[in-house]
Protein backbone atom coordinates (compact mmCIF):
# COMPACT_ATOMS: atom_id res chain seq x y z
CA UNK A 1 22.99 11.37 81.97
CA UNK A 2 25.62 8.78 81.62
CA UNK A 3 27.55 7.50 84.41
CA UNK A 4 31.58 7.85 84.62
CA UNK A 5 33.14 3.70 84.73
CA UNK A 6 37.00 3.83 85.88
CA UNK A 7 37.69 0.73 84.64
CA UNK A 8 41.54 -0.37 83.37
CA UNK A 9 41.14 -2.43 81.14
CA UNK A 10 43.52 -5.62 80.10
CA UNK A 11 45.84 -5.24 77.01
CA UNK A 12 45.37 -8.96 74.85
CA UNK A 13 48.64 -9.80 72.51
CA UNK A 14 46.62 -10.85 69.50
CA UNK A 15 47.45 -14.00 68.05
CA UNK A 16 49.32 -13.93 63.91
CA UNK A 17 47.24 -16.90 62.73
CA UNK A 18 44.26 -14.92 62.83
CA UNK A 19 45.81 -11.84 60.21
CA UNK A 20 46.12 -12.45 56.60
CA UNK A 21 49.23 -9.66 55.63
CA UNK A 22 49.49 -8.56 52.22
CA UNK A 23 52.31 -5.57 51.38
CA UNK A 24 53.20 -6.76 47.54
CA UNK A 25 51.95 -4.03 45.81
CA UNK A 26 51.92 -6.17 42.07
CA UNK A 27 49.69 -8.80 43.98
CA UNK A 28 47.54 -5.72 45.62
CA UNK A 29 47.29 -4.22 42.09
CA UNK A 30 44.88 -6.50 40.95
CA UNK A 31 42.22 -5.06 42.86
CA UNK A 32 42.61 -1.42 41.83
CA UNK A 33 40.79 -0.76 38.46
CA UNK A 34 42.10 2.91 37.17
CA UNK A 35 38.76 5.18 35.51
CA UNK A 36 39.54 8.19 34.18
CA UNK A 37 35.89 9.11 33.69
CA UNK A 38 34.06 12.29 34.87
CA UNK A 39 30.75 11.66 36.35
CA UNK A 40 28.20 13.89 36.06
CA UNK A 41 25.99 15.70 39.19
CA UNK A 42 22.06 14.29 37.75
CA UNK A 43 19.71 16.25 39.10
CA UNK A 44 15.99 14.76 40.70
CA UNK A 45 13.46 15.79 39.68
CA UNK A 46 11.94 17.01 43.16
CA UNK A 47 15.04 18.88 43.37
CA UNK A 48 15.65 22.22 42.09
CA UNK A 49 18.87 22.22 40.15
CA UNK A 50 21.17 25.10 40.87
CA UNK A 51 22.65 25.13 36.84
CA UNK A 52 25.91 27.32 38.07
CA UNK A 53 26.44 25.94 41.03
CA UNK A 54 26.58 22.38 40.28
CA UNK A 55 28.20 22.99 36.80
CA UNK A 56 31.14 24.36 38.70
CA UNK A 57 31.72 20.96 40.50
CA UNK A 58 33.17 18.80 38.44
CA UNK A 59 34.20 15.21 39.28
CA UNK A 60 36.36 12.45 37.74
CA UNK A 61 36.08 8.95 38.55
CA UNK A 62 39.72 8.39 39.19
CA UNK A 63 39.59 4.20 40.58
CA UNK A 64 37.40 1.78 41.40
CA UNK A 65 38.76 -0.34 44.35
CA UNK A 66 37.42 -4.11 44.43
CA UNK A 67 36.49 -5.15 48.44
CA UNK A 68 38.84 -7.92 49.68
CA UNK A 69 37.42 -11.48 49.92
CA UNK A 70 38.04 -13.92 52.70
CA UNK A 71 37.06 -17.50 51.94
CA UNK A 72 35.03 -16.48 49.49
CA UNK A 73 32.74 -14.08 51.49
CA UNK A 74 32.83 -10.36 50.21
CA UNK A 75 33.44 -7.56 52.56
CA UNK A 76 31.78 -4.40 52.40
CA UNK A 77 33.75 -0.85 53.08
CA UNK A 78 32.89 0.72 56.11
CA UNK A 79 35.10 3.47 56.90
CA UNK A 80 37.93 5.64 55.58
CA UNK A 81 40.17 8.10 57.23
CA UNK A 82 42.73 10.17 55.15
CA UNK A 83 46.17 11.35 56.75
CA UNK A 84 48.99 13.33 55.04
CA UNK A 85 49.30 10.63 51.58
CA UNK A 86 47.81 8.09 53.00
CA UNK A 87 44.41 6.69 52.98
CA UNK A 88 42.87 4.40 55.20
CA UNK A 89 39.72 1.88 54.60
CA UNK A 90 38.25 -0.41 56.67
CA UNK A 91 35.82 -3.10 55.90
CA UNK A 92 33.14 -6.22 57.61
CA UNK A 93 30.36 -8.25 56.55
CA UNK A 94 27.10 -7.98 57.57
CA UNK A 95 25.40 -10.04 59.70
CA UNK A 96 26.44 -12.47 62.26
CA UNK A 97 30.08 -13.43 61.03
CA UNK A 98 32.86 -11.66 62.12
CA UNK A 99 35.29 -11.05 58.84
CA UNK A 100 37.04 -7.98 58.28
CA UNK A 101 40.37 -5.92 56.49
CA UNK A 102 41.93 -2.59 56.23
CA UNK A 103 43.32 -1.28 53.37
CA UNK A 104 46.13 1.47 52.67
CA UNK A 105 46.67 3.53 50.01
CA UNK A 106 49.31 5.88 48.67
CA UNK A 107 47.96 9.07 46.99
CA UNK A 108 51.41 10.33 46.40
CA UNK A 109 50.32 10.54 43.12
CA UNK A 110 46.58 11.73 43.55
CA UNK A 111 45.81 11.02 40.09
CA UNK A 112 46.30 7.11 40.18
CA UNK A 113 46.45 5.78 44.22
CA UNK A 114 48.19 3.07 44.89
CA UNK A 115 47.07 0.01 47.30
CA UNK A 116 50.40 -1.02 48.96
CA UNK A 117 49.15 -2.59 52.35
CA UNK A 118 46.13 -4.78 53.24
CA UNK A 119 45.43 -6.83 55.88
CA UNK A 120 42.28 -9.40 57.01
CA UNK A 121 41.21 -10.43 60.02
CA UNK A 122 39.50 -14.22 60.48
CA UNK A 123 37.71 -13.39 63.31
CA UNK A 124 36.64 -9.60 63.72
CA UNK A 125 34.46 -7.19 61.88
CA UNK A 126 36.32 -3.17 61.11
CA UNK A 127 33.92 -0.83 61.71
CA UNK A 128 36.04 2.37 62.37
CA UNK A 129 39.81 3.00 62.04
CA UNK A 130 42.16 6.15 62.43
CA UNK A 131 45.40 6.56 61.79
CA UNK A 132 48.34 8.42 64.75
CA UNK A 133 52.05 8.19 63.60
CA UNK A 134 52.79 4.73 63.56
CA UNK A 135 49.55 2.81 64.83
CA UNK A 136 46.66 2.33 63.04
CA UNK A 137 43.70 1.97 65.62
CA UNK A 138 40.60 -0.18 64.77
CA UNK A 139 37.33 -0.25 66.19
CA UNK A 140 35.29 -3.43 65.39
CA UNK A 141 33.79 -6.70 67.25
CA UNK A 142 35.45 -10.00 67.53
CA UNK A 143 34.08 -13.52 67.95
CA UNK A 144 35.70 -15.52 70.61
CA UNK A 145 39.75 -15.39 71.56
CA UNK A 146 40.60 -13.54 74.93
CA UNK A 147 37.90 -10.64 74.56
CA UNK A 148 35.12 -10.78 77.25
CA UNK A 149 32.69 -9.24 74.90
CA UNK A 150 32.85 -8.87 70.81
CA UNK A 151 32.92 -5.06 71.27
CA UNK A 152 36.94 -3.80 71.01
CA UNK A 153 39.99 -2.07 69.99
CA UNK A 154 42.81 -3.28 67.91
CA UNK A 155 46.03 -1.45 67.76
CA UNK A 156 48.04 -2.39 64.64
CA UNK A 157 51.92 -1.17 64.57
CA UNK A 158 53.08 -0.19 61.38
CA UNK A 159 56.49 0.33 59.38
CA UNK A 160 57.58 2.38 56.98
CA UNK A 161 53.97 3.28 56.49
CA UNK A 162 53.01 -0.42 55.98
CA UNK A 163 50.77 -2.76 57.77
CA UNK A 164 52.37 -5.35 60.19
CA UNK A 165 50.93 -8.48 62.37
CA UNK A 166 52.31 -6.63 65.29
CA UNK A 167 48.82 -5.77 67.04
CA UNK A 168 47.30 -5.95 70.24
CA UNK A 169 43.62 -5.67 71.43
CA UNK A 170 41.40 -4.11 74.31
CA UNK A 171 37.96 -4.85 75.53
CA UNK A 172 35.32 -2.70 75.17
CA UNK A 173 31.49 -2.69 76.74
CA UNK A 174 28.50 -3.62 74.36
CA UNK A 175 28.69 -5.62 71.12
CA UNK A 176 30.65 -3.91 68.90
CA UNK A 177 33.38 -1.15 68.47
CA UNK A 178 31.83 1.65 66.31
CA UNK A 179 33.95 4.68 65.88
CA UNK A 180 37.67 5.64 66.64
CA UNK A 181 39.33 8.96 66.71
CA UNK A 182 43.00 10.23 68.33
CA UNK A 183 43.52 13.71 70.34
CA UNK A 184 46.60 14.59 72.40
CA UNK A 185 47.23 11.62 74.72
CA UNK A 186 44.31 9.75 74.08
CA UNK A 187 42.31 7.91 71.88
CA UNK A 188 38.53 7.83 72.02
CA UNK A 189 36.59 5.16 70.55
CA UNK A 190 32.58 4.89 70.60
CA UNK A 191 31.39 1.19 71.24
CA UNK A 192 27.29 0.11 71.33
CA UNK A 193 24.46 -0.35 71.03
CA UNK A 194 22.27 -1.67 74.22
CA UNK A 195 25.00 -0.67 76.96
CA UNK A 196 27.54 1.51 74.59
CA UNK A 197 29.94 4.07 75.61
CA UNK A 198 32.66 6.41 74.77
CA UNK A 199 36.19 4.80 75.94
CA UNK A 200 39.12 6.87 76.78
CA UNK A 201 42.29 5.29 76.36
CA UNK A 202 46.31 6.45 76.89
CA UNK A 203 48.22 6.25 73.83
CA UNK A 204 51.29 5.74 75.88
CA UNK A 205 50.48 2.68 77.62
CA UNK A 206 47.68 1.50 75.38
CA UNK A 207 45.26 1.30 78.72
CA UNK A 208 41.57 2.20 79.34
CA UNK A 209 41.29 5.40 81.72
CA UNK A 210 38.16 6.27 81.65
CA UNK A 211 34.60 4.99 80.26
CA UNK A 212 31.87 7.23 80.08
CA UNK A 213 28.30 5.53 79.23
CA UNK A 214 26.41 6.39 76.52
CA UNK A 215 23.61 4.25 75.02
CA UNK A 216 24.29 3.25 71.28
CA UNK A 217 27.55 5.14 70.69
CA UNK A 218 27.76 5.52 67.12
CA UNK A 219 30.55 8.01 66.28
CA UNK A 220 33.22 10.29 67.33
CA UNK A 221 35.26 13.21 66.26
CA UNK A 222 37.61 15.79 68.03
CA UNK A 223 38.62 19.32 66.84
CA UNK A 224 40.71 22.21 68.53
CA UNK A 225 40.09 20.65 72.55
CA UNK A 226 36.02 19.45 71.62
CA UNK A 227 35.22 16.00 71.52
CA UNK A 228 31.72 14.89 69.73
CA UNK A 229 29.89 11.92 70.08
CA UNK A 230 27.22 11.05 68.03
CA UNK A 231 24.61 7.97 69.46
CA UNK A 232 21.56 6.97 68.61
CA UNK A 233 17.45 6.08 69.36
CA UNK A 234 16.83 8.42 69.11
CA UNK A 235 20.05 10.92 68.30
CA UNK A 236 21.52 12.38 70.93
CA UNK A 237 25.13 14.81 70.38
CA UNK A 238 27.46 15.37 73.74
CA UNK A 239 30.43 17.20 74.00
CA UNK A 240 32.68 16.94 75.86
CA UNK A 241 36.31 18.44 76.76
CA UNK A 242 37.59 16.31 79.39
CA UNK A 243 35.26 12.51 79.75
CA UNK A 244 36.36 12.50 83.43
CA UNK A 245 33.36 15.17 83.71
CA UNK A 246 29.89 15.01 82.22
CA UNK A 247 29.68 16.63 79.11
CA UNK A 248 29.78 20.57 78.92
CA UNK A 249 26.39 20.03 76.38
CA UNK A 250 24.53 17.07 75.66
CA UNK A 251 21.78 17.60 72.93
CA UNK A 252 18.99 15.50 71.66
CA UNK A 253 18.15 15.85 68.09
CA UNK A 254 15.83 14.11 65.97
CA UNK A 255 16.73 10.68 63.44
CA UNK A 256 19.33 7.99 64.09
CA UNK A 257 15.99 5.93 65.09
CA UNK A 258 16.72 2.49 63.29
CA UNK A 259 18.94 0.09 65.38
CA UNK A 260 22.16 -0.94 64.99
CA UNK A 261 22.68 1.61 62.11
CA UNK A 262 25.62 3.90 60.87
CA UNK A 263 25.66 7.94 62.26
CA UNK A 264 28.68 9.88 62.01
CA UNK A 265 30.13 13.47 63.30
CA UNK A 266 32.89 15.70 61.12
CA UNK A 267 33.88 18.84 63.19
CA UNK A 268 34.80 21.64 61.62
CA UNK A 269 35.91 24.50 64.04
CA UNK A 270 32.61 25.05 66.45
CA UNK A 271 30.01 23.35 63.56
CA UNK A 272 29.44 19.58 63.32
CA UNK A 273 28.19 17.90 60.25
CA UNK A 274 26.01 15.03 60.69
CA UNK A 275 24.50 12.27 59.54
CA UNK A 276 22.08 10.46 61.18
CA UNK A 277 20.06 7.90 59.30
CA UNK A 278 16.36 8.80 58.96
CA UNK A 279 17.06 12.24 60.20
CA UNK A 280 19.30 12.92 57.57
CA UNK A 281 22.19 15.47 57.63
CA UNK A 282 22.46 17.72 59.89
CA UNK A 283 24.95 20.92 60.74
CA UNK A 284 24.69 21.81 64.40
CA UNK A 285 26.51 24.44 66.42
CA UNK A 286 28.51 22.92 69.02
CA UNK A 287 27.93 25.62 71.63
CA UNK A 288 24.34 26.10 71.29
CA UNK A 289 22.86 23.10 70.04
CA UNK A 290 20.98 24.91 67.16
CA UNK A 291 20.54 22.98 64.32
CA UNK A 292 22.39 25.93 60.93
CA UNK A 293 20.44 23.61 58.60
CA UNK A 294 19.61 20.40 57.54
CA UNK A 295 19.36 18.10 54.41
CA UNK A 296 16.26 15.56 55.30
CA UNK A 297 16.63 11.69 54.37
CA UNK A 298 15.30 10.91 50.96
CA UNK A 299 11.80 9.24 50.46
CA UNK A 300 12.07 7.80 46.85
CA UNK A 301 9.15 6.17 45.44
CA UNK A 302 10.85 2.78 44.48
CA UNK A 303 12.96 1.88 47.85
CA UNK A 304 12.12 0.94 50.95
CA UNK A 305 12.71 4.53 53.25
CA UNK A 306 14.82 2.43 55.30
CA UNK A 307 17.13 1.92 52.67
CA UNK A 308 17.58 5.45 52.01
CA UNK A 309 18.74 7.07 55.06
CA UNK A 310 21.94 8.94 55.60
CA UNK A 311 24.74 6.69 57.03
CA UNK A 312 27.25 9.51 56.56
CA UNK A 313 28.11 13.30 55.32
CA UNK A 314 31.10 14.97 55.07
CA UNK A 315 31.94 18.63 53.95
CA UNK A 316 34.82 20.60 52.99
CA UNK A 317 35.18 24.17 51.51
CA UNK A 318 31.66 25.04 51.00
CA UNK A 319 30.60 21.50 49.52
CA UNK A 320 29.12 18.69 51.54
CA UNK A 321 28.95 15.00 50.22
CA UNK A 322 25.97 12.96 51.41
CA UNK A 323 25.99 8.61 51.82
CA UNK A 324 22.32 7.60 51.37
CA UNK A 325 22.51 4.15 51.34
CA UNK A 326 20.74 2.62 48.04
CA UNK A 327 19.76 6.05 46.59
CA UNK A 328 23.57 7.04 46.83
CA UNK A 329 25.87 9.77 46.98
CA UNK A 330 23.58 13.26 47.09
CA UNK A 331 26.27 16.83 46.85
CA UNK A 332 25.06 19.83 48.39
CA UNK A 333 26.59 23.57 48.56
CA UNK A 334 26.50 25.97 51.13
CA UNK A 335 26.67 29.69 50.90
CA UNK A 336 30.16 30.18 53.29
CA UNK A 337 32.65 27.39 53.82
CA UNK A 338 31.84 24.87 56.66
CA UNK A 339 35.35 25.50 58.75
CA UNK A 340 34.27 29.66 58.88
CA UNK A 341 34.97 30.60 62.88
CA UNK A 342 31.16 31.23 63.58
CA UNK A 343 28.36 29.16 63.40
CA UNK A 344 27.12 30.62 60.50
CA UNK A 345 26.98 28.54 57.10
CA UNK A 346 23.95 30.12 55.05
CA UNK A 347 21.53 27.85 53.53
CA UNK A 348 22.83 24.44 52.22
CA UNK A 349 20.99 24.04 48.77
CA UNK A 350 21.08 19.80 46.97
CA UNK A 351 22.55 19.77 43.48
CA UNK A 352 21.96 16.52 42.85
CA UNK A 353 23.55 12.94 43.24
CA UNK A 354 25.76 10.42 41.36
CA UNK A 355 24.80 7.58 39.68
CA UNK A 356 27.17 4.22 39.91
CA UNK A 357 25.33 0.64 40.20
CA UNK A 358 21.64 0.70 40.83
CA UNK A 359 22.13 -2.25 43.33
CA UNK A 360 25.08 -0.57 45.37
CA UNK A 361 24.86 0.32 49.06
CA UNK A 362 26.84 3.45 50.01
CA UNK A 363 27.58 3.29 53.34
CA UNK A 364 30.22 5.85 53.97
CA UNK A 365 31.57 9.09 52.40
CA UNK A 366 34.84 11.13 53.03
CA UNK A 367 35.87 14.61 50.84
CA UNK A 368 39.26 15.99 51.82
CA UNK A 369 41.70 17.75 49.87
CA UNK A 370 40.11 17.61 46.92
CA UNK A 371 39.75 14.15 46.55
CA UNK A 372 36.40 11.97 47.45
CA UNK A 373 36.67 8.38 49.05
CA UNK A 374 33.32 6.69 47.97
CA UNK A 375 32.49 3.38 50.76
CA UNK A 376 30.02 1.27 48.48
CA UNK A 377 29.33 -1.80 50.84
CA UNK A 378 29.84 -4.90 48.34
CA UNK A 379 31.05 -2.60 45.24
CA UNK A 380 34.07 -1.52 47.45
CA UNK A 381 35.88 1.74 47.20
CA UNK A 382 35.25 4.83 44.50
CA UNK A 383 38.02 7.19 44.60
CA UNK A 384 36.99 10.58 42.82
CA UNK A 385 39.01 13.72 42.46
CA UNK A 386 36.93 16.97 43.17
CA UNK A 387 37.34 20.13 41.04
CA UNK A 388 35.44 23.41 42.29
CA UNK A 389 35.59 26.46 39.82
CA UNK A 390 34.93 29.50 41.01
């Protein structure tokens, strides 16, 4: 069990000289490359190609997003979160410097997004972000400045929709922020590994309430009054719905073995989708702890396992997009939409995956309203539209 830490925190004005603030949107246009392809679902050969069913996905390759670069080191993408018409992306580099950026986009027009806010950091790494009327919350790890330890939470004002250098920080236990997420009056952020936690913070005052401990925190997600948390070695799902208790369940699940790796949680009504490195992708009832199905990691002949294992999955409708690191983007169907009100989502069957750069990393995916946000590590962002025919 973890172990309830009041702790209040200290709220650090963050210095400007450490931002980079970009909101020209002809000098941000140079990084957006516009597609207009379709890109086909290829199926494996160790997997049983459903003909209609992946025939009636189709997907065009709308932009290609190049990563920012900060003197002359290129970030990877690490996160997205999509709001209203707005998109959010965050971005580090791997390894022991701390670099990092966010990224917004307008998808107004959902056929050609625009970039029209960006902003680096000199000194911290983005590892999660989410987005709650005007602030832009970040959860990353910082090298040096007022922080006690790298682990924290930035909270970026903006205007008009754009990024500002108005921003202020909080510490957090353990090395590095990990995941972010808003709900009510409070924002919950996951921070780990070796000591991590699940932070509860007021949105009014921008002050820690409560920390709850939880070893290797990796993600967070809140739907309709639950709050998931996803950690890892091994994988281990809590939920909670109010962190000045224990949680109401606290499951442990097999994967998310590998250190200082990537898991997420999506909650859909009372089913979370998961995924959780070398134990793949998961859907889980929330209220029981049963695992509705699974999609394991892939074991391809040519990589390295490690290099295969799910660092995220999202789903929407009844069609679930899977990161799997070098191997890519896998899609998968299920019989009955994922946000049903049971727990029921019949079997999930793999169509295939999508083939971009052979030496591309995909690190995170995101599928909402029709559109899919691609995170490729060092090949940036791929922003696809995603048409389902019945």
């Amino acid at each position: 069990m973890g172990i309830l830490l009041l702790i209040t925190g200290c709220t650090y004005e963050d210095s400007k000289d450490r931002l980079n603030l970009e909101n020209d949107t002809e000098i941000l246009a140079d990084r957006v490359e516009y597609v207009n392809e379709v890109v086909p679902i290829i199926a494996d050969q160790n997997i049983p190609k459903i003909s209609a069913s992946a025939d009636s996905v189709i997907l065009t390759w709308i932009a290609e997003v190049y990563p920012p670069e900060i003197e002359n080191v290129t970030l990877q993408a690490t996160d997205v979160c999509i709001k209203g018409k707005k998109v959010y992306i965050s971005y580090n580099v791997r390894g022991e410097t701390f670099l990092g950026a966010v990224d917004i986009f307008s998808i107004d027009d959902p056929a050609q997004p625009e970039l029209v806010s960006t902003m680096s950091f000199n000194d911290s790494d983005i590892n999660g972000l989410y987005l709650d009327n005007d602030y832009l919350y970040l959860a990353g790890a910082r090298d040096g400045g007022d922080l006690t330890t790298p682990a924290m939470i930035e909270r970026v004002e903006l205007q008009g929709g754009l990024l500002t250098d108005v921003t202020s920080s909080l510490d957090l236990v353990s090395y590095a922020g990990t995941d972010v997420t808003v709900a009510g009056n409070y924002i919950y952020v996951t921070s780990g590994s070796e000591g991590g936690a699940v932070t509860l913070i007021s949105k009014n005052n921008f002050t820690i309430s409560e920390t709850y401990t939880i070893e290797d925190a990796r993600g967070v997600d809140t739907k309709d009054g639950d709050i998931g948390v996803i950690a890892g070695t091994p994988a281990r799902l809590m939920v909670f719905d109010d962190l000045t208790d224990s949680p109401i369940y606290d499951y442990t699940l097999t994967g998310a073995t590998i250190p200082f790796s990537k898991s997420t949680i999506e909650i859909n009504r009372k089913k979370a989708i998961l995924g959780i490195g070398d134990g793949g992708t998961k859907i889980i009832c929330l209220n029981t702890g049963i695992v509705i199905d699974s999609i394991s990691a892939l074991v391809l002949s040519d990589l390295d396992p490690g290099l295969t294992v799910t660092n995220s999955a999202s789903g929407d409708k009844d069609i679930i997009f899977i990161a799997n690191g070098e191997a890519g983007v896998y899609v998968a169907e299920s019989e009955e939409k994922f946000d049903s009100k049971d727990c029921d989502t019949g079997s999930l069957e793999l169509l295939g995956h999508l083939q971009f750069s052979e030496d591309e990393s995909v690190n995170h995916v995101a599928y909402k309203k029709d559109l899919l946000f691609i995170a490729t590590g060092l090949g940036g962002l791929k922003i696809l539209s995603v048409d389902i025919i019945d």
